[in-house]
Protein backbone atom coordinates (compact mmCIF):
# COMPACT_ATOMS: atom_id res chain seq x y z
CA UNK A 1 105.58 21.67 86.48
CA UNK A 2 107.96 21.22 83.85
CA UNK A 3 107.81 20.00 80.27
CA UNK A 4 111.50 20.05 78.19
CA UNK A 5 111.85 19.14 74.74
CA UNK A 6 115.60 17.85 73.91
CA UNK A 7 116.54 18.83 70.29
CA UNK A 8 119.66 19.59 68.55
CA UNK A 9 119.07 22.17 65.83
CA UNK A 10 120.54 23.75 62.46
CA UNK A 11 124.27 24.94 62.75
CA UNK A 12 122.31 28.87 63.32
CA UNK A 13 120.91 28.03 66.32
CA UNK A 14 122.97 25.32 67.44
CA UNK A 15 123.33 27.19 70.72
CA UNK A 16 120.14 25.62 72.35
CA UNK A 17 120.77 22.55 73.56
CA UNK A 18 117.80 21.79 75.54
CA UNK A 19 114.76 24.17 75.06
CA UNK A 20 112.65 23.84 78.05
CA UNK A 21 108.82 25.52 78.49
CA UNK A 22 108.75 25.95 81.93
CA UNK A 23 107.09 28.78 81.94
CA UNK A 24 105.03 27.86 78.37
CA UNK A 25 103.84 24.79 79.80
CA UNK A 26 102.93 24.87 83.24
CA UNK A 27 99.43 25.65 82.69
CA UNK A 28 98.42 27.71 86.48
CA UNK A 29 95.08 28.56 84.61
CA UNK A 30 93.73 25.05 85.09
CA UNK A 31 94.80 24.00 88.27
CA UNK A 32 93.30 27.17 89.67
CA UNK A 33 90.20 27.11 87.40
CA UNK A 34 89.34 23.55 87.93
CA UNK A 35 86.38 22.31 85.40
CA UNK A 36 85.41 25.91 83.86
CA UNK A 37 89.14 26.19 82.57
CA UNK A 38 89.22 24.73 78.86
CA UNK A 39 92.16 22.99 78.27
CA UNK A 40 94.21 24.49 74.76
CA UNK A 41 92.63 23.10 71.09
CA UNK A 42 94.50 20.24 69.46
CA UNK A 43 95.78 19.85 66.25
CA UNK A 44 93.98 16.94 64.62
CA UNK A 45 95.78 14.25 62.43
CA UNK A 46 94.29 15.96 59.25
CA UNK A 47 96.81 19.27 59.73
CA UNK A 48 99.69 16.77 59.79
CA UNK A 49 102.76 17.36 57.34
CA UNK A 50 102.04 16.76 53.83
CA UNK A 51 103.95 15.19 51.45
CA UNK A 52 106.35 17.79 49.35
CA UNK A 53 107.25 21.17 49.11
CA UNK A 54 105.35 23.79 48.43
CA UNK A 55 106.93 26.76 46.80
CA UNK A 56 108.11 29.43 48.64
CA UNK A 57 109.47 32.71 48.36
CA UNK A 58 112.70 34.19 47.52
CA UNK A 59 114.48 34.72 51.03
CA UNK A 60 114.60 38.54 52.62
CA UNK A 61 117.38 40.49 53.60
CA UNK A 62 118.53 40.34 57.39
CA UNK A 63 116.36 42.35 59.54
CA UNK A 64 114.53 41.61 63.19
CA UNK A 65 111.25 40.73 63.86
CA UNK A 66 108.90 43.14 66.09
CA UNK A 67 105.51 42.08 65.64
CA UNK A 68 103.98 38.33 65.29
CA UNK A 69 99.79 38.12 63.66
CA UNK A 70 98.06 35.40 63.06
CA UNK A 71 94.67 36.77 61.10
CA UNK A 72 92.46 33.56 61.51
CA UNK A 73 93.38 33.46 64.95
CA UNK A 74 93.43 37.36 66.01
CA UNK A 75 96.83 36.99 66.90
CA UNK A 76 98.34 40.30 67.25
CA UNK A 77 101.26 40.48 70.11
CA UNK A 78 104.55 42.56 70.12
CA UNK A 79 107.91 40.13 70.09
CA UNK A 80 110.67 40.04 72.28
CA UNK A 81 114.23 38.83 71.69
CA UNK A 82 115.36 35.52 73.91
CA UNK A 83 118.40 34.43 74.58
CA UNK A 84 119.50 31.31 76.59
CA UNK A 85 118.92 30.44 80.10
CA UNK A 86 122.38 30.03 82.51
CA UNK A 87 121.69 26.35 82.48
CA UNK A 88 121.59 26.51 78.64
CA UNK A 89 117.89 26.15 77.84
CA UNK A 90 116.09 29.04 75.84
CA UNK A 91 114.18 31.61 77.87
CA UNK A 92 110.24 32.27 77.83
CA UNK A 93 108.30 35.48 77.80
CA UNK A 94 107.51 36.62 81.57
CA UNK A 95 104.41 34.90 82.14
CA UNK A 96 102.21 37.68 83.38
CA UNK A 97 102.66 39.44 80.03
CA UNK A 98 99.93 37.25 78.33
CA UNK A 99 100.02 38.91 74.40
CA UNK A 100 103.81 38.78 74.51
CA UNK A 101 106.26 36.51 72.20
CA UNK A 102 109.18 35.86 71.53
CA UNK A 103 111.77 34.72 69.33
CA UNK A 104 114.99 33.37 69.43
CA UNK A 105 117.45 36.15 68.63
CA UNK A 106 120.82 34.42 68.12
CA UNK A 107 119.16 32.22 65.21
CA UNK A 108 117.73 33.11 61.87
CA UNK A 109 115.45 36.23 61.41
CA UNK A 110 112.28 35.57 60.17
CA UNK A 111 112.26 35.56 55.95
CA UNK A 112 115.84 34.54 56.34
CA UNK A 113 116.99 31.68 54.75
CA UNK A 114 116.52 29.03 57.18
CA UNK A 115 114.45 28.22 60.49
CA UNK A 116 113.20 31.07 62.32
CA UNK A 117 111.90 30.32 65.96
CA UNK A 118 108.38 31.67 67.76
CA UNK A 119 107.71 30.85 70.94
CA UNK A 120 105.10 32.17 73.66
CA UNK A 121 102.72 31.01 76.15
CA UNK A 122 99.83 29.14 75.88
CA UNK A 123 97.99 30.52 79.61
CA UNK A 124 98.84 31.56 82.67
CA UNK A 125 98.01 31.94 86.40
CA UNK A 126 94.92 34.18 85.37
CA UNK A 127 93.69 32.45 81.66
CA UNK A 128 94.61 31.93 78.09
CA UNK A 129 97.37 33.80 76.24
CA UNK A 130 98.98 34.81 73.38
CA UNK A 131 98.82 30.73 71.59
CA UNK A 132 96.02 29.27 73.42
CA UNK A 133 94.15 28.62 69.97
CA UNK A 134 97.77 27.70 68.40
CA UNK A 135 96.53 24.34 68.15
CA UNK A 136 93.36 25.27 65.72
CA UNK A 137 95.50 26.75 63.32
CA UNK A 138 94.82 24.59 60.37
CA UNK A 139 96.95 24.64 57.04
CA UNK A 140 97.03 26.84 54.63
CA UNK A 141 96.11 29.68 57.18
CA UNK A 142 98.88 32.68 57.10
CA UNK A 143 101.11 34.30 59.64
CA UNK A 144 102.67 38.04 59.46
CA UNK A 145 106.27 38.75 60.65
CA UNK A 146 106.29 42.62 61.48
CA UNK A 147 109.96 43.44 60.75
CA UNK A 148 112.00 46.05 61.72
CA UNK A 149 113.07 47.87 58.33
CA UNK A 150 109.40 48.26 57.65
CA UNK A 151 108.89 44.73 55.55
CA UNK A 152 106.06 42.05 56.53
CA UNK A 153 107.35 38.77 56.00
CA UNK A 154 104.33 36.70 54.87
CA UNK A 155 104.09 32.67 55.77
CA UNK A 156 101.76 29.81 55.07
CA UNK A 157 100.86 26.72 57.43
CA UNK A 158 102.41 24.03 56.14
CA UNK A 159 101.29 21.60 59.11
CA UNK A 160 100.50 21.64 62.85
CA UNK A 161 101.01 18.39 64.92
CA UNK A 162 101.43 17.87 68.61
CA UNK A 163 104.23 15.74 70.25
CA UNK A 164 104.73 14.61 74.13
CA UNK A 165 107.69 16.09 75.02
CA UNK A 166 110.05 12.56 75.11
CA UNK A 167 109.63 12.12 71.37
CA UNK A 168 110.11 15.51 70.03
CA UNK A 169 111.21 15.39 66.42
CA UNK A 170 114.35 17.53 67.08
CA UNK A 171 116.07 17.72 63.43
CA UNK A 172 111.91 18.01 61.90
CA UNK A 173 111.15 21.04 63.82
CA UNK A 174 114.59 22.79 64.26
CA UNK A 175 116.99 21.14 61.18
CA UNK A 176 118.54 23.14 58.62
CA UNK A 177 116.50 24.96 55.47
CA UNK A 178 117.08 25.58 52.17
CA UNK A 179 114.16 27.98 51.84
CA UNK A 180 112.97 30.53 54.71
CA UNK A 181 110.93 28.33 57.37
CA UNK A 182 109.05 28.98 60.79
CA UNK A 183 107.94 27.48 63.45
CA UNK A 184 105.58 28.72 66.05
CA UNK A 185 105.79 26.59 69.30
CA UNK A 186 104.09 26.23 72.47
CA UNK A 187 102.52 24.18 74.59
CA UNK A 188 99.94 21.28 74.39
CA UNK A 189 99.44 17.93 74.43
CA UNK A 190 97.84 15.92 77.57
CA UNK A 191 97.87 17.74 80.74
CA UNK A 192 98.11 16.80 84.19
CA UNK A 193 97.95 18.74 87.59
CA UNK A 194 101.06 17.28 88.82
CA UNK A 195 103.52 18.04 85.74
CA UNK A 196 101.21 20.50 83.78
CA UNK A 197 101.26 20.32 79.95
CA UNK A 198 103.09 16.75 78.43
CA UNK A 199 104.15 18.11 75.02
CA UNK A 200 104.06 21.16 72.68
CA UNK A 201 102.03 22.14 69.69
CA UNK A 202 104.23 23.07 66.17
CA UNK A 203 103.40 24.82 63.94
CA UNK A 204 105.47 25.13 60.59
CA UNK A 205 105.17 27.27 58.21
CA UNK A 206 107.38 28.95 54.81
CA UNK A 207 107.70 32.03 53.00
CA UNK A 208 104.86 32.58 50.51
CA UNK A 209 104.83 36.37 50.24
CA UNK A 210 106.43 40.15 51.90
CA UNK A 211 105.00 43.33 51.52
């Protein structure tokens, strides 16, 4: 059950050369389940990317991320570094740890300058997880950073939008940033029972705030 997503990312993360979601994506909940398993919400056309900018905030100084909230969607789950996968790919949470992200470690920090990467599962053998309403996130809604030197790092949905995994917009989700930028990934799209999930839900989202 595998879904990849090929992308070639800013010069900070430049590392990943194919991030796969294995583990995000394979969606055990509904094959075991059958018809009183819910598959994920989708983003609908309407949270698409607007035209523009917003502004944003000034960017923050360097520090780690511990903590990941998402208010509207009582998001609140710890964060774990990831690295890269021997073959190259970026790792995934362990799947039986359902409130667990993660984010990737060797990129930019979240309220750094740049594009900070989320990533964590959608379900797992036994039900939903930490993202499993990622895809009713709708714009304008916020998400907290937790960092380590005490800081929140404050962001506001730009967009959500769903792609099957061979057309992922590599340089729109992971390209280089003049302003502080996240994105929140996991899985969605179609699903089968041979492959699992056939695409990922992104959210992005910019600096607005800190406290």
């Amino acid at each position: 059950m595998r879904t990849r997503i090929r992308t070639r990312v800013n010069p900070v993360n430049a590392a990943i050369g194919t991030v796969t979601a294995l583990a995000l994506c394979a969606g055990g909940w509904l094959l075991t389940s059958g018809s009183e398993g819910r598959p994920p919400p989708q983003p609908s056309a309407a949270q698409a990317h607007p035209t523009g900018n917003s502004p944003a905030a000034a960017p923050l100084s360097p520090s780690p991320p511990d903590r990941v909230r998402i208010p509207s969607l009582h998001v609140d789950a710890p964060l774990m570094g990831l690295g890269l996968t021997p073959a190259g790919s970026l790792d995934v949470p362990p799947p039986e740890k359902k409130n667990l992200a993660g984010w990737y470690e060797a990129g930019t920090r979240p309220g750094e300058r740049g594009t900070a990467v989320v990533a964590g599962h959608v379900d797992n053998a036994v039900g939903p997880a930490v993202f499993y309403g990622l895809g009713a996130l709708t714009r304008g809604r916020t998400i907290e950073i937790d960092r380590r030197d005490g800081s929140v790092a404050v962001f506001t949905v730009d967009a959500v939008e769903v792609y099957e995994a061979d057309a992922f917009p590599d340089k729109k989700v992971y390209g280089a940033t003049k302003r502080p930028e996240l994105r929140v990934i996991t899985c969605g799209g179609p699903y089968s029972r041979r492959t699992g999930y056939q695409g990922n839900v992104v959210v992005f989202a910019h600096l607005t705030g800190s406290r």
